[in-house]
N, C-alpha and C. Protein backbone atom coordinates (compact mmCIF):
# COMPACT_ATOMS: atom_id res chain seq x y z
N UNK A 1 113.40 93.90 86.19
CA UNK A 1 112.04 93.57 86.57
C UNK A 1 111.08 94.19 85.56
N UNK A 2 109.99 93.51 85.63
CA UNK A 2 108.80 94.03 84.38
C UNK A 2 108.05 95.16 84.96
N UNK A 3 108.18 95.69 84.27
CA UNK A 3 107.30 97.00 84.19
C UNK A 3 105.87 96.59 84.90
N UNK A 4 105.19 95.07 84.04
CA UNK A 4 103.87 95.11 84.18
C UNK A 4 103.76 94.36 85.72
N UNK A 5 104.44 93.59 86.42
CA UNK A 5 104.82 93.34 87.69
C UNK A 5 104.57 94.58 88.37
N UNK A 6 105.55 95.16 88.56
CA UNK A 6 105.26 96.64 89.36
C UNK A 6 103.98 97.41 89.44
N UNK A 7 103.40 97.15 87.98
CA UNK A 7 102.29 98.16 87.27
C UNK A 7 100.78 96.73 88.21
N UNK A 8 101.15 96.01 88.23
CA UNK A 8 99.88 95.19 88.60
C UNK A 8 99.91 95.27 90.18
N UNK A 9 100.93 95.88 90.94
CA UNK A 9 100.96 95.92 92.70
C UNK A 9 100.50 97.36 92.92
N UNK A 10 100.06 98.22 92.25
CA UNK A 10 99.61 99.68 92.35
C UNK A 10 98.11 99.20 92.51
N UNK A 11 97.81 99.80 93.76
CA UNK A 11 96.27 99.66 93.80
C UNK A 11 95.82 101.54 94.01
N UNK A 12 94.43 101.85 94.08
CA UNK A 12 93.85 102.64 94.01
C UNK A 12 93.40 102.93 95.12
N UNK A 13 93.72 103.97 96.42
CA UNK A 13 93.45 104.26 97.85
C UNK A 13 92.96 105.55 98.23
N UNK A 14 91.73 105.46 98.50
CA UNK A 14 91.40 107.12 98.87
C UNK A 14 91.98 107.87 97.70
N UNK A 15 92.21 107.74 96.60
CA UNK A 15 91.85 108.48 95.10
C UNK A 15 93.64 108.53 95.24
N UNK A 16 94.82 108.10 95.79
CA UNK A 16 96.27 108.14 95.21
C UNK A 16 96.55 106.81 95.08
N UNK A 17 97.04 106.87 94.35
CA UNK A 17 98.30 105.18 93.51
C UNK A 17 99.13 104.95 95.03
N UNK A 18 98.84 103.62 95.13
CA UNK A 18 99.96 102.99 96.59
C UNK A 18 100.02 101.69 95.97
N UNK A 19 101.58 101.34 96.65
CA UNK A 19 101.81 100.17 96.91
C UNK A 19 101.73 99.65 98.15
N UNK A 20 101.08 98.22 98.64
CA UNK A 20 101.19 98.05 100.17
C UNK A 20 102.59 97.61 100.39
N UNK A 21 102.70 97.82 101.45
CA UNK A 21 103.98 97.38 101.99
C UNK A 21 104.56 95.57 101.57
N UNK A 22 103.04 94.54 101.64
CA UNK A 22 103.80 93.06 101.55
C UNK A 22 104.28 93.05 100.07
N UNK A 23 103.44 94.13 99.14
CA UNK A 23 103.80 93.49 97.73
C UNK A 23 105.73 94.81 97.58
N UNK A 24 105.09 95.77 97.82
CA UNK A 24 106.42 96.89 97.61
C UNK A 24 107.92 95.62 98.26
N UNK A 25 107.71 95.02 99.66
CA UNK A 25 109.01 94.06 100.25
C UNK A 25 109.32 92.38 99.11
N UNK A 26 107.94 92.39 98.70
CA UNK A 26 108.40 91.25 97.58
C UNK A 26 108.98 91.74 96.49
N UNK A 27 109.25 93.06 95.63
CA UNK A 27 109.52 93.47 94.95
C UNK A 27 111.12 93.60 94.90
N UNK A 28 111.09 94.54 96.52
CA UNK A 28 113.19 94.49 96.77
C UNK A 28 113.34 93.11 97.70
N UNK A 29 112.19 91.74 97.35
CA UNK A 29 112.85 90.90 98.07
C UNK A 29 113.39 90.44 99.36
N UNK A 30 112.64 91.53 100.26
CA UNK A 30 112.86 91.40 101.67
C UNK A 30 111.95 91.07 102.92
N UNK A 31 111.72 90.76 103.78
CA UNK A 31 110.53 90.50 104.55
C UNK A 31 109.62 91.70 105.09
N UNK A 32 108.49 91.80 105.21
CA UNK A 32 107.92 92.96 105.04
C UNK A 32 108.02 93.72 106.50
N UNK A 33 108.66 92.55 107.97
CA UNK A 33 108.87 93.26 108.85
C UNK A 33 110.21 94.04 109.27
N UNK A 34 111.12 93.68 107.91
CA UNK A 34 112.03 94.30 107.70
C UNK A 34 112.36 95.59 106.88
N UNK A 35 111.30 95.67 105.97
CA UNK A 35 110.56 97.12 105.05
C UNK A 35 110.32 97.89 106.24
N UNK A 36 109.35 97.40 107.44
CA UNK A 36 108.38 97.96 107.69
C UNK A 36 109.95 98.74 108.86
N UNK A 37 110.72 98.50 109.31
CA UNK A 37 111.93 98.30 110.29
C UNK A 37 112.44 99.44 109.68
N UNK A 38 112.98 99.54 108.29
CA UNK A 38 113.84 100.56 107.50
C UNK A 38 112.99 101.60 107.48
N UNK A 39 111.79 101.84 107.48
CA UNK A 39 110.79 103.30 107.24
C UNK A 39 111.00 103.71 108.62
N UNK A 40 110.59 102.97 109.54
CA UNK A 40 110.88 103.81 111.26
C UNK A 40 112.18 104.08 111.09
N UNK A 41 113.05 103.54 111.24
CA UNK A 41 114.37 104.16 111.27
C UNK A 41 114.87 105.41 110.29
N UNK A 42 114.17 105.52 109.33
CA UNK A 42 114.18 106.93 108.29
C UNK A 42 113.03 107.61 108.16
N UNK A 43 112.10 107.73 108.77
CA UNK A 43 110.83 108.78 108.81
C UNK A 43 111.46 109.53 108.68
N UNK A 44 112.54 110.31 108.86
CA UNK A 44 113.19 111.90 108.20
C UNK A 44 113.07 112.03 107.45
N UNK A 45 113.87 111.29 106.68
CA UNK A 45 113.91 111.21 105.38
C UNK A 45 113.17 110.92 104.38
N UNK A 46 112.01 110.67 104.67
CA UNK A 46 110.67 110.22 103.89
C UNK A 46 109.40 111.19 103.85
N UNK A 47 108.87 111.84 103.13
CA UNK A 47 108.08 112.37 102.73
C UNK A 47 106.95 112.06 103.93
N UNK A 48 106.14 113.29 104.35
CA UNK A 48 104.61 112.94 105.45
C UNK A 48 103.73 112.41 104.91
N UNK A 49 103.76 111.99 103.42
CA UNK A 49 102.48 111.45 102.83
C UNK A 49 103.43 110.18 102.17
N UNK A 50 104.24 109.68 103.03
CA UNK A 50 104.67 108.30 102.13
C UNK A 50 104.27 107.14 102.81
N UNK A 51 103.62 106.98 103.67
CA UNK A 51 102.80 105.86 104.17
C UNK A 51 101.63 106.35 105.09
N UNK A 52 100.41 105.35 105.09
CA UNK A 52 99.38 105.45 105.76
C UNK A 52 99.28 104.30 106.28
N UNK A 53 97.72 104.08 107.18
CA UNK A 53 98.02 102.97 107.65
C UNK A 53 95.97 102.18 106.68
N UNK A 54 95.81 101.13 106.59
CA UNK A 54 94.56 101.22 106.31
C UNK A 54 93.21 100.87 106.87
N UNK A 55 92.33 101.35 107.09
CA UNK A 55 90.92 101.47 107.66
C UNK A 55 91.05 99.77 107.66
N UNK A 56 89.59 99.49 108.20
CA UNK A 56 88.85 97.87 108.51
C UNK A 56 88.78 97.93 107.32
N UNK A 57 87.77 99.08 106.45
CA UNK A 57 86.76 98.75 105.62
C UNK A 57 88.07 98.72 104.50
N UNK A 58 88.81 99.54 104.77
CA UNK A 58 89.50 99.64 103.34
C UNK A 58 90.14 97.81 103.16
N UNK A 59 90.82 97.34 104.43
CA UNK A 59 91.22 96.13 103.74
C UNK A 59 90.39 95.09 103.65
């Protein structure tokens, strides 16, 4: 995969680099309520600052 693909789904959020979830599940190709399925089932294992959720205003 291209670098600049990846590099163009990074947006700018409350001042850290994120990917949202629909573009991060098009990336490994999977449906995003199935991304969203694999993070609940491993919140252990995932860092406290590896997802947020976003404001009205923000989207």
């Amino acid at each position: 995969m291209e670098l600049q693909i990846i590099h163009s789904k990074i947006h700018i959020v409350r001042g850290e680099r994120v990917i949202l979830d629909f573009d991060l599940a098009t990336l490994y190709d999977v449906e995003t309520r199935t991304l969203k399925q694999s993070v609940q089932r491993n919140t252990g294992r995932l860092p406290d600052d590896f997802m947020f959720e976003l404001s009205e205003a923000e989207i």
